[in-house]
C-alpha atoms as a PDB file:
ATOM      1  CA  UNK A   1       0.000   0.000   0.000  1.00  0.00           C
ATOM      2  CA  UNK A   2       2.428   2.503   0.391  1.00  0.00           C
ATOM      3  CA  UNK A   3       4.057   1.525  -2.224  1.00  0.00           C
ATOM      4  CA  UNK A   4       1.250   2.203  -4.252  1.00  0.00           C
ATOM      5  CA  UNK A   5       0.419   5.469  -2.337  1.00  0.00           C
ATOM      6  CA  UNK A   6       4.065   6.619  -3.424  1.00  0.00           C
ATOM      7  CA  UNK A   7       3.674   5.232  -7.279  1.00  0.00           C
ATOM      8  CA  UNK A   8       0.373   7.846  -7.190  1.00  0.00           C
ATOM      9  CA  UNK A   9       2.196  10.446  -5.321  1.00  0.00           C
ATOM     10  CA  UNK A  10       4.719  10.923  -8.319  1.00  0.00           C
ATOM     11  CA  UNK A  11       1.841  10.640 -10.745  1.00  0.00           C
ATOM     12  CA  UNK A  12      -0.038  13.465  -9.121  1.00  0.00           C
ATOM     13  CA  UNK A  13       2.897  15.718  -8.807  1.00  0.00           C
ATOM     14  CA  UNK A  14       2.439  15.995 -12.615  1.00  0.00           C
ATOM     15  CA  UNK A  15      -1.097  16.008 -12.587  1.00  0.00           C
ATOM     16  CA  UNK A  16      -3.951  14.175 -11.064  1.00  0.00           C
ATOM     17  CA  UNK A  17      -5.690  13.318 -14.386  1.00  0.00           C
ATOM     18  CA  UNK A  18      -2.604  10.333 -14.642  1.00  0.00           C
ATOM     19  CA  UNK A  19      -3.371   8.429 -11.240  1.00  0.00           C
ATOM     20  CA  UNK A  20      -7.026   7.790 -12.473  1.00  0.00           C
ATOM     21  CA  UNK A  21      -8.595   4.989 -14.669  1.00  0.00           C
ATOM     22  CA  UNK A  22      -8.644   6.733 -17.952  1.00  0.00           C
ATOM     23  CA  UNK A  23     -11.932   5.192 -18.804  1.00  0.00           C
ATOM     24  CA  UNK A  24     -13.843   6.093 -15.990  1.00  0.00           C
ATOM     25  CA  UNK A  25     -15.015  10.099 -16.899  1.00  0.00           C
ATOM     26  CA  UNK A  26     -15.900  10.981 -13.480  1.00  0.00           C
ATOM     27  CA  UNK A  27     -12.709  10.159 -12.030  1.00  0.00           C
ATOM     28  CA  UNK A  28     -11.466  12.454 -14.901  1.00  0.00           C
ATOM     29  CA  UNK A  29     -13.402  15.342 -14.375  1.00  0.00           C
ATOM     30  CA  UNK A  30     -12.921  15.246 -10.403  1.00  0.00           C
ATOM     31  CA  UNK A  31      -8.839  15.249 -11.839  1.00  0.00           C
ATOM     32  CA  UNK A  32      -9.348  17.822 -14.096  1.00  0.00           C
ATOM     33  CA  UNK A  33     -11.150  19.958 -11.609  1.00  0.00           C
ATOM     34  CA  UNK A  34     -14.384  19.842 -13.384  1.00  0.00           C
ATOM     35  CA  UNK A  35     -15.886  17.811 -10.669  1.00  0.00           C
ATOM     36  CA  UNK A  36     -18.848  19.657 -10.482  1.00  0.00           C
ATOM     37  CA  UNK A  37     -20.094  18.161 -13.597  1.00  0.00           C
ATOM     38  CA  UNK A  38     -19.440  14.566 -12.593  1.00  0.00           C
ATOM     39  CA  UNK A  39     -23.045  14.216 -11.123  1.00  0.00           C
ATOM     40  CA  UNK A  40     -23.773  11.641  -8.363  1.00  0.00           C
ATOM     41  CA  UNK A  41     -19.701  10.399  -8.464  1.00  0.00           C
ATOM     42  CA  UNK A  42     -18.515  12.545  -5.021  1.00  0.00           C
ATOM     43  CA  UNK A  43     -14.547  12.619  -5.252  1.00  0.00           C
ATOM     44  CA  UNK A  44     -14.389  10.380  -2.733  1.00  0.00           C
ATOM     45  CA  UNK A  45     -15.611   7.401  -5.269  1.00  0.00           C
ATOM     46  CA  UNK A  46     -12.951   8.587  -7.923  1.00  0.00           C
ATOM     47  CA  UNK A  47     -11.348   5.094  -9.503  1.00  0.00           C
ATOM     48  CA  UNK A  48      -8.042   5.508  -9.429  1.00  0.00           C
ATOM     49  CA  UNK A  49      -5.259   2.841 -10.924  1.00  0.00           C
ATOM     50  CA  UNK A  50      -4.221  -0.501  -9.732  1.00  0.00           C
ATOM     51  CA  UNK A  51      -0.866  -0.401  -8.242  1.00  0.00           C
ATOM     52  CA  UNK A  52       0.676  -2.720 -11.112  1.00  0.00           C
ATOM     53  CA  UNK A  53      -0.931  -0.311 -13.578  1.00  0.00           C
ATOM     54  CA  UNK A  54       0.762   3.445 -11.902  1.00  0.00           C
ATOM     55  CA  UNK A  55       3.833   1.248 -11.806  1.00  0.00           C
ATOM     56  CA  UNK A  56       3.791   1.267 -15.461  1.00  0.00           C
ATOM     57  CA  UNK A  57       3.169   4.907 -15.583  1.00  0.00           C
ATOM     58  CA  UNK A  58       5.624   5.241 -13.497  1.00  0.00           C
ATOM     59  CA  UNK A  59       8.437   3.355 -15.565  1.00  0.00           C
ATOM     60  CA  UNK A  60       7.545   4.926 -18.591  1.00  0.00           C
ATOM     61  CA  UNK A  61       7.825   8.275 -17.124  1.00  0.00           C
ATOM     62  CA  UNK A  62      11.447   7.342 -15.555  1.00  0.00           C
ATOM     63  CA  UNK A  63      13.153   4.812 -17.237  1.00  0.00           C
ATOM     64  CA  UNK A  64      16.575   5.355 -15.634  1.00  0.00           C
ATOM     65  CA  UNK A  65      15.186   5.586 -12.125  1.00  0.00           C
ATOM     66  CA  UNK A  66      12.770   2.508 -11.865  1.00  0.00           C
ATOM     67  CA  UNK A  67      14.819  -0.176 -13.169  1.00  0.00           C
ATOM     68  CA  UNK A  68      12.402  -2.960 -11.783  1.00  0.00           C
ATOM     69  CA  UNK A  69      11.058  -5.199 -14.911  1.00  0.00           C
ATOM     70  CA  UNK A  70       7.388  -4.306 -14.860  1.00  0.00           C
ATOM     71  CA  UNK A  71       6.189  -8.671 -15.046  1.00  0.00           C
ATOM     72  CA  UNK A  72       8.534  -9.168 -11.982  1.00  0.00           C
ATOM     73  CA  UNK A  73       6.799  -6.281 -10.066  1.00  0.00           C
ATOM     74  CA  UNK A  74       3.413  -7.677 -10.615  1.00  0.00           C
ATOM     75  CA  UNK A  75       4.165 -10.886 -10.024  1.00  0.00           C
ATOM     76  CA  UNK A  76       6.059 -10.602  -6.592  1.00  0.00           C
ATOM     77  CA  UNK A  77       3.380  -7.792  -5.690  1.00  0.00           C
ATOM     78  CA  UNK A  78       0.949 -10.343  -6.977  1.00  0.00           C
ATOM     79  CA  UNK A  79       2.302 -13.513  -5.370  1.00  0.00           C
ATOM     80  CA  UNK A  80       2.805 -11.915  -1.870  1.00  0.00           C
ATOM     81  CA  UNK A  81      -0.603 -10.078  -1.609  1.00  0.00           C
ATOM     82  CA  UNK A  82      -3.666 -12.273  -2.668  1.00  0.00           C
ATOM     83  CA  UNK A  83      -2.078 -15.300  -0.762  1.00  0.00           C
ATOM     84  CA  UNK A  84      -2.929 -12.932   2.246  1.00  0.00           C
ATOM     85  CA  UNK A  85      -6.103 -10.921   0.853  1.00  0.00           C
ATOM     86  CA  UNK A  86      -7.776 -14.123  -0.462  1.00  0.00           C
ATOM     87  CA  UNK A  87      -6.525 -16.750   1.561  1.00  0.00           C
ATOM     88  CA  UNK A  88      -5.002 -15.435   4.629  1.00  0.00           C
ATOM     89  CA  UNK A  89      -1.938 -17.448   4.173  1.00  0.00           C
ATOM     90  CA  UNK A  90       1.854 -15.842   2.926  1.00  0.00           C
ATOM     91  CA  UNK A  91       4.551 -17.522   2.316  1.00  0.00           C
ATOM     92  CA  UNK A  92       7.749 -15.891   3.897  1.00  0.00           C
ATOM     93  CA  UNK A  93      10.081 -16.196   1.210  1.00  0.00           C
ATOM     94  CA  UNK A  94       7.464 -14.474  -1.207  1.00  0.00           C
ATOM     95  CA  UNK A  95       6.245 -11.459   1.072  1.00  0.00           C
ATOM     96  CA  UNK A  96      10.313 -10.944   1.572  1.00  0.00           C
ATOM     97  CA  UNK A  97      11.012 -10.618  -2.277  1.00  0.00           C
ATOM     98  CA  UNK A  98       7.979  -8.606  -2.515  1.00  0.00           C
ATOM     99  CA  UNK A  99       9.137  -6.350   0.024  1.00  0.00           C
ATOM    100  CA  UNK A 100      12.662  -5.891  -1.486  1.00  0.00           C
ATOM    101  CA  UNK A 101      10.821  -5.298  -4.667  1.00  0.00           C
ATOM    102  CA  UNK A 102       8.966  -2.740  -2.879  1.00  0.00           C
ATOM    103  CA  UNK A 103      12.070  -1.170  -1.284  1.00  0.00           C
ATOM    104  CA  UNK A 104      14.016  -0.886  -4.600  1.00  0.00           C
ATOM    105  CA  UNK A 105      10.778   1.160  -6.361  1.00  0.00           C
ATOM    106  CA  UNK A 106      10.047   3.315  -3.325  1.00  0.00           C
ATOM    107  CA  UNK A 107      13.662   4.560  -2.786  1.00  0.00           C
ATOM    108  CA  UNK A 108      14.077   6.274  -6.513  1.00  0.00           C
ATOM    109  CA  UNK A 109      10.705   7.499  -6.098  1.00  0.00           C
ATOM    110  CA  UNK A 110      11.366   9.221  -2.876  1.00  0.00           C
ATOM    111  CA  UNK A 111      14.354  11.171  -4.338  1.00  0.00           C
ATOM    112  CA  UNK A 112      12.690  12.174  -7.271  1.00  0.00           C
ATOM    113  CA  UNK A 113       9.799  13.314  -4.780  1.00  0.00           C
ATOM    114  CA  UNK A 114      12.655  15.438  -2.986  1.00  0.00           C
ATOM    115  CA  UNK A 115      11.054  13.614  -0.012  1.00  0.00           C
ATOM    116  CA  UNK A 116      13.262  12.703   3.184  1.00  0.00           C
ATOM    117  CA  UNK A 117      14.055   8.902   3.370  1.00  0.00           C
ATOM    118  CA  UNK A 118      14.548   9.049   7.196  1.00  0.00           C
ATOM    119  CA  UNK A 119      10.929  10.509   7.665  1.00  0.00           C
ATOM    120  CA  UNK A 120       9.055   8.003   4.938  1.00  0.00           C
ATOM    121  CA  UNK A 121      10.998   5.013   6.494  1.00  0.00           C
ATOM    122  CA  UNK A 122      11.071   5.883  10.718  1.00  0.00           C
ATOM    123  CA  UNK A 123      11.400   2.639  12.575  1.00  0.00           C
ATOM    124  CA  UNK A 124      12.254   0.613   9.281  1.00  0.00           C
ATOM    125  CA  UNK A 125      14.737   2.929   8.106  1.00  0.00           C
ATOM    126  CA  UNK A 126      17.482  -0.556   9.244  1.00  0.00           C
ATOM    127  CA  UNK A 127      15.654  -2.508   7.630  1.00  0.00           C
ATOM    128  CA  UNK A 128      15.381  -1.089   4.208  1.00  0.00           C
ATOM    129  CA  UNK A 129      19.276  -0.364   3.954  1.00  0.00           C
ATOM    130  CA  UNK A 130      19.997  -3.932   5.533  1.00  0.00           C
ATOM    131  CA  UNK A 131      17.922  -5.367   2.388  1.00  0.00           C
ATOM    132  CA  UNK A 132      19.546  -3.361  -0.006  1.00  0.00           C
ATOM    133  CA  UNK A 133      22.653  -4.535   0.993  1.00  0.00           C
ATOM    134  CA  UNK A 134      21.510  -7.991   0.958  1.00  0.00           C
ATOM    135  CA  UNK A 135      20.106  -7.798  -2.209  1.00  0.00           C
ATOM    136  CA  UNK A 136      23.580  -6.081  -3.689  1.00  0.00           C
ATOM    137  CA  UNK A 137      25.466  -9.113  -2.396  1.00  0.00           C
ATOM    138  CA  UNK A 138      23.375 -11.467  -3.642  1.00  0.00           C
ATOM    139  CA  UNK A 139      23.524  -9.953  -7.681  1.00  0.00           C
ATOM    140  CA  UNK A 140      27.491  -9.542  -7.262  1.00  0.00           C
ATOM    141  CA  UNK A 141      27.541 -13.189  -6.174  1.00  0.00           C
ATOM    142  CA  UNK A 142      25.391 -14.190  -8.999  1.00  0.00           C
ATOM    143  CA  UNK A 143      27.314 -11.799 -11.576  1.00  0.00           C
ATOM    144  CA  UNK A 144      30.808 -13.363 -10.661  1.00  0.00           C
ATOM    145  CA  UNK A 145      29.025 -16.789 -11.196  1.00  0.00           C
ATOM    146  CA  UNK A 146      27.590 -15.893 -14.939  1.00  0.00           C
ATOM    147  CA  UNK A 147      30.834 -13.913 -15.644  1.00  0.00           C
ATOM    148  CA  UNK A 148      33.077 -17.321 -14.389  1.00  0.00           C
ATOM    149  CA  UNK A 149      30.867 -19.298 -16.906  1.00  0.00           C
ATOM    150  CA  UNK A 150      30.777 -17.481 -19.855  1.00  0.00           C
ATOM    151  CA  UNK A 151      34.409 -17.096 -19.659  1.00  0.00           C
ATOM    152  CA  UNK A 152      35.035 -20.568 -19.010  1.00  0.00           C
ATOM    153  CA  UNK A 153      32.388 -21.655 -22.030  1.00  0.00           C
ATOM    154  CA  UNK A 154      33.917 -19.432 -24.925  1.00  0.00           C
ATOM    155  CA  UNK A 155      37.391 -20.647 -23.836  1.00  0.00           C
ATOM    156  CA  UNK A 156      36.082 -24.172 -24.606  1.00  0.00           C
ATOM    157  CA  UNK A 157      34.210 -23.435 -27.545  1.00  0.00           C
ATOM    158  CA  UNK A 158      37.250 -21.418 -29.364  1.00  0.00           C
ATOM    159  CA  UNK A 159      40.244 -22.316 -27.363  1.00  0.00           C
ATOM    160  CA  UNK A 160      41.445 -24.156 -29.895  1.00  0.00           C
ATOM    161  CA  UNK A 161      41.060 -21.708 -32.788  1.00  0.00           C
ATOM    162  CA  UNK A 162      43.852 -19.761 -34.079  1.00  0.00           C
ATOM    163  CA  UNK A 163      43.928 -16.143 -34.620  1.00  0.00           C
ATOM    164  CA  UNK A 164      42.101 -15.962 -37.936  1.00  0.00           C
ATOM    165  CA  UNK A 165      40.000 -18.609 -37.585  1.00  0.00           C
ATOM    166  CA  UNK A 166      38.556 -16.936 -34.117  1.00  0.00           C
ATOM    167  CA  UNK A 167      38.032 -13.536 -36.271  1.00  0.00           C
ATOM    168  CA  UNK A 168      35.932 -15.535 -39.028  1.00  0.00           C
ATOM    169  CA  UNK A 169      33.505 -16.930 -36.647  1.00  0.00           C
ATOM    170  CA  UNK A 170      33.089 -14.674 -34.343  1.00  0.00           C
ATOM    171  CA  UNK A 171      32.479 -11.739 -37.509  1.00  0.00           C
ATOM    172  CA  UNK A 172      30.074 -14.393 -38.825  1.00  0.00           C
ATOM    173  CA  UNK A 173      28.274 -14.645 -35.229  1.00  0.00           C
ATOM    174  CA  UNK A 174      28.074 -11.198 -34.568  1.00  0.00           C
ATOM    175  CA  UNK A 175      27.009 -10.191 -37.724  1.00  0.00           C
ATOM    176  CA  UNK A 176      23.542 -11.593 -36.660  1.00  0.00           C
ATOM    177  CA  UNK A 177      21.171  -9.920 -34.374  1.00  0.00           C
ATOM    178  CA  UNK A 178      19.094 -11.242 -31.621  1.00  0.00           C
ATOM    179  CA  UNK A 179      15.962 -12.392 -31.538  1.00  0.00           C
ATOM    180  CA  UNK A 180      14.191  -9.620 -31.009  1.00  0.00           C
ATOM    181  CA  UNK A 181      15.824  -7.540 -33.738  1.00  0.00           C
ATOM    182  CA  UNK A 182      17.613  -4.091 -33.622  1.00  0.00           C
ATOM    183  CA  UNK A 183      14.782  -1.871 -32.851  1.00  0.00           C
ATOM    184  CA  UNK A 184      15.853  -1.261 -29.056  1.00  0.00           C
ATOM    185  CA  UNK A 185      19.466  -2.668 -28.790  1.00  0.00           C
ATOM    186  CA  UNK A 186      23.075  -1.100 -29.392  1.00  0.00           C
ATOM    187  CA  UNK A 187      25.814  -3.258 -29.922  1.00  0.00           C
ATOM    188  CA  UNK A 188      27.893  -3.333 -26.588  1.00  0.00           C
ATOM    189  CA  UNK A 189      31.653  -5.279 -25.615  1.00  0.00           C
ATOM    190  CA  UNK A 190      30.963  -8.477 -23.644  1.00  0.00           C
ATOM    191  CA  UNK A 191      32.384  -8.161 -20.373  1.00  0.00           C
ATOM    192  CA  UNK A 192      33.277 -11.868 -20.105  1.00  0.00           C
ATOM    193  CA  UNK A 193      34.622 -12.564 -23.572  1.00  0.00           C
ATOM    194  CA  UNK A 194      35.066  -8.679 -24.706  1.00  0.00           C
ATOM    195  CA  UNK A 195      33.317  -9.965 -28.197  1.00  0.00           C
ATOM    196  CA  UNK A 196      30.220  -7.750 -29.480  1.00  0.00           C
ATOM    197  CA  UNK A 197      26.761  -8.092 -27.537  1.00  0.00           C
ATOM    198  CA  UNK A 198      23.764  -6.343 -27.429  1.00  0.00           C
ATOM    199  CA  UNK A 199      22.119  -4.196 -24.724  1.00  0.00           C
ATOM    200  CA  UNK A 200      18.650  -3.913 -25.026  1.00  0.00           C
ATOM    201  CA  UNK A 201      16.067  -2.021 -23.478  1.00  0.00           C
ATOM    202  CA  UNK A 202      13.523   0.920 -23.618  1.00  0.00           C
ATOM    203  CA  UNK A 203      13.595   3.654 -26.142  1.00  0.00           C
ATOM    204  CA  UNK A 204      12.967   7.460 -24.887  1.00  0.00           C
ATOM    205  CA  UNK A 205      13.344  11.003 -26.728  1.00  0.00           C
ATOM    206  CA  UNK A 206      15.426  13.072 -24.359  1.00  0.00           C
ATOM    207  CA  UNK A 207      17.549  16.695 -24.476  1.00  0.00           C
ATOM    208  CA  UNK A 208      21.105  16.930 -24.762  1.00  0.00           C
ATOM    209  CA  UNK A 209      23.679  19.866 -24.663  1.00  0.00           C
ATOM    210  CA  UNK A 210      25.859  20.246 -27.775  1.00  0.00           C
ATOM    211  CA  UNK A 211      29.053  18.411 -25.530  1.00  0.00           C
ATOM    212  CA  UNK A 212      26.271  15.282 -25.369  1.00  0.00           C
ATOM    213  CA  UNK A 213      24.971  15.469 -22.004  1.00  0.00           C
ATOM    214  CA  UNK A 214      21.105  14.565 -21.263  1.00  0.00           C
ATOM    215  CA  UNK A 215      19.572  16.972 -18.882  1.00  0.00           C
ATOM    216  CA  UNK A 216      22.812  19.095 -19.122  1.00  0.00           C
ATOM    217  CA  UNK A 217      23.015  22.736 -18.989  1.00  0.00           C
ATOM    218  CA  UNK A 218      22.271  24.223 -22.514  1.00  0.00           C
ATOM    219  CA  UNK A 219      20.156  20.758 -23.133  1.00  0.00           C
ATOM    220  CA  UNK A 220      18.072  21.513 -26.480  1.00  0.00           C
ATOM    221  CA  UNK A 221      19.034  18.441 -28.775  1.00  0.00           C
ATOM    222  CA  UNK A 222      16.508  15.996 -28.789  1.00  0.00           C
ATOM    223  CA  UNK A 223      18.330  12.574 -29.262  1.00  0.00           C
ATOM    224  CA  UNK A 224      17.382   9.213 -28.649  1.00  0.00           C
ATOM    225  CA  UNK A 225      18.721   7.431 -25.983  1.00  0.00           C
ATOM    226  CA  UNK A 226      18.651   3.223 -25.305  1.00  0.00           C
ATOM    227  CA  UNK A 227      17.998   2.345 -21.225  1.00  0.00           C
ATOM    228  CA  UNK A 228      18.944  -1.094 -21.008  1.00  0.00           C
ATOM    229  CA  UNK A 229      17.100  -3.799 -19.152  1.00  0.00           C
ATOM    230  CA  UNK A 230      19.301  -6.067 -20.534  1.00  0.00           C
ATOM    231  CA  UNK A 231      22.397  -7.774 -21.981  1.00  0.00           C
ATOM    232  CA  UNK A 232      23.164 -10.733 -24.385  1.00  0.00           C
ATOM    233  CA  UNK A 233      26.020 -12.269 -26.048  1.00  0.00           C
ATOM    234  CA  UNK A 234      25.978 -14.350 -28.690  1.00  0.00           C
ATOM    235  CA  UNK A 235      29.943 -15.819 -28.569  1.00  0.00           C
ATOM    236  CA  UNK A 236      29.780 -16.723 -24.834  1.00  0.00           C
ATOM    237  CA  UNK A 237      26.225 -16.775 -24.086  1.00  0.00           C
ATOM    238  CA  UNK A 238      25.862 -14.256 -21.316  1.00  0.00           C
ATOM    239  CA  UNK A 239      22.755 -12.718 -20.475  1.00  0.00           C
ATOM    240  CA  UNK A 240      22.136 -10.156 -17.957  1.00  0.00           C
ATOM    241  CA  UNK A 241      19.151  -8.396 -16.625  1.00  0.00           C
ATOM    242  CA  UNK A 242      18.153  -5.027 -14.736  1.00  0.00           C
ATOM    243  CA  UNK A 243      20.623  -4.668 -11.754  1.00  0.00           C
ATOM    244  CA  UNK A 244      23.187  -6.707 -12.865  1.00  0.00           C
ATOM    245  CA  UNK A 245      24.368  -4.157 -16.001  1.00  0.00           C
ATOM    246  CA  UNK A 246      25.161  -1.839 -13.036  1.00  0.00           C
ATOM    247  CA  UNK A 247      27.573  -4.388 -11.124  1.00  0.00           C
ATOM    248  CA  UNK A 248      29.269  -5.058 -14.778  1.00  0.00           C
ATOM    249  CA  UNK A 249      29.533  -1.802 -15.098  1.00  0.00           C
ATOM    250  CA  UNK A 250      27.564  -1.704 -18.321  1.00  0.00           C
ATOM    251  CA  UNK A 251      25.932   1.801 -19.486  1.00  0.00           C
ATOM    252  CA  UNK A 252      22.573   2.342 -18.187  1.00  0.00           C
ATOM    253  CA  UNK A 253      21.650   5.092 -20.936  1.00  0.00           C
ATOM    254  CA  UNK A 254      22.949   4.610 -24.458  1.00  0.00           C
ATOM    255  CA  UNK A 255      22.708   7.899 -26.907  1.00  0.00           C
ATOM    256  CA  UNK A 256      21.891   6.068 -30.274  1.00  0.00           C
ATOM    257  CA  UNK A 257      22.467   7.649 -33.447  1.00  0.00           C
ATOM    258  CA  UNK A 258      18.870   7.211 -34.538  1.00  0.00           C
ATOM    259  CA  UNK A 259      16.515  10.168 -35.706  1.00  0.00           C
ATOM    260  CA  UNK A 260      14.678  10.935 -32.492  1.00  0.00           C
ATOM    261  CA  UNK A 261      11.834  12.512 -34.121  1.00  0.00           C
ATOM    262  CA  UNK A 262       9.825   9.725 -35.806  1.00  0.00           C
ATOM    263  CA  UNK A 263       9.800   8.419 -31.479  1.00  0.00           C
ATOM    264  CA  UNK A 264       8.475  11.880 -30.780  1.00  0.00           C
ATOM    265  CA  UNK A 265       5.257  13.135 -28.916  1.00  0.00           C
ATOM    266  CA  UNK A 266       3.401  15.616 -31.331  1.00  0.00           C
ATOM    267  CA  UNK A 267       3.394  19.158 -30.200  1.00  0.00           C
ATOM    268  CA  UNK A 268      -0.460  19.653 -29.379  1.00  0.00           C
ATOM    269  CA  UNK A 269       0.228  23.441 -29.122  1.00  0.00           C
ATOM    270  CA  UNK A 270       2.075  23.873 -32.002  1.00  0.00           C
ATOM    271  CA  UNK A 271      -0.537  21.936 -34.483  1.00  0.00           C
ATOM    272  CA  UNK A 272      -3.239  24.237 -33.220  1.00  0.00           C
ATOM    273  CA  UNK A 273      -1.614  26.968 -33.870  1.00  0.00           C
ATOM    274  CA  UNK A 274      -0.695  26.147 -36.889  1.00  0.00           C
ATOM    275  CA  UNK A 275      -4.221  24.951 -37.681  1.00  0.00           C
ATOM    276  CA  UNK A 276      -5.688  28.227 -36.223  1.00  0.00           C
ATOM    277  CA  UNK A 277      -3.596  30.264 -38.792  1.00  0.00           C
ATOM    278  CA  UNK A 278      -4.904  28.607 -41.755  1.00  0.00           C
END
């Protein structure tokens, strides 16, 4: 629930209109501040989104932030609540990951809220930072794992190869693109076998400075920029996901070379203007 109070907080701090159901026009006009018109719906019956739902808002509104894959938020959310709404039962293992879950969405949130950790968290202020620290351990273990493997599985797939032999097949492997094509991945060096991978991801128009900084001072470039979620390689056969590109150190914004305007909002403002001079 707080959680979910949070996810609606951020929403509403740009405008109340995005924490409600958008098919539901009373909630809308009670958003809008037209609630006057929304006759027999009192704002206190406003229908307002499910907490998987604002956490997809929420993503899409802060890619680089909320790094959380949106399936493994519902389903740990998911798991860990109607086992106790429906049932009355929880599993401890489950309402732990959900909480962790929990803990990494809430803490971006609050610091794009401006809002003081210390005075959201009180008594459980421990706990969150002894979780996070859990949870850090546990991905670095499992990176040094994946890393030991896919090091150890190209050496025995091209060990043997000389020189020229290793550039043929591995031009002929990464010449190929993955599954899911090119449309959100940039080509990126394996950091187990330093051969060409891919790092995919969300797509989002953002502002840059002529020196290429996003968000810098000056920032009036739109350009397209890649946030990973992931990582594949097709030599070794690594694959990593969400908080594991930050232990690798892998990027965690990309500025592709793509035309950013085709990804591009239209400019309501501008086309009625232009439409009101004709």
């Amino acid at each position: 629930m707080a959680t979910e109070h949070l996810l609606k907080a951020y929403l509403s701090s740009l405008h109340p209109a995005l924490m409600v159901d958008a098919n539901d026009l009373s909630s809308l006009l009670h958003a809008t501040d037209h609630g006057t018109r929304a006759v027999g719906v009192p704002v206190t019956r406003i229908k307002t989104l499910g907490v998987v739902a604002a956490y997809k808002r929420c993503k899409a509104l802060l890619p680089k932030e909320l790094t959380v894959n949106e399936q493994v938020f519902a389903a740990d959310l998911a798991n860990a609540r109607n086992g106790v709404a429906h049932i009355g039962l929880h599993d401890a293992g489950e309402a732990r990951q959900a909480v962790t879950v929990c803990f990494r969405v809430v803490g971006p949130l609050l610091k794009v809220l401006q809002a003081e950790a210390k005075d959201f968290w009180g008594p459980y202020e421990a706990l969150y930072e002894h979780l996070l620290e859990e949870r850090a351990d546990k991905i670095q273990l499992g990176l040094t794992i994946k890393l030991t493997k896919a090091a150890s599985d190209f050496e025995s797939r091209y060990g043997s190869l000389t020189g020229a032999e290793r550039r043929l097949v591995f031009g002929a492997i990464t010449m190929g693109s993955p599954s899911f094509g090119q449309e959100n991945s940039e080509r990126y060096d394996c950091p187990a076998c330093d051969q060409s991978g891919w790092l995919t991801g969300r797509l989002n128009v953002e502002w840059a400075n002529e020196h290429g900084e996003i968000d810098g001072e000056g920032s009036d470039d739109p350009v397209l920029v890649l946030h990973p979620g992931s990582f594949s390689c097709l030599v070794c056969g690594l694959l990593l996901e969400e908080e594991e590109l930050d232990q690798a150190n892998l990027p965690l914004e990309v500025v592709t070379e793509r035309d950013p305007h085709p990804y591009m909002e239209p400019d309501v403002d501008l086309l009625y203007e232009q439409l009101s001079d004709r």
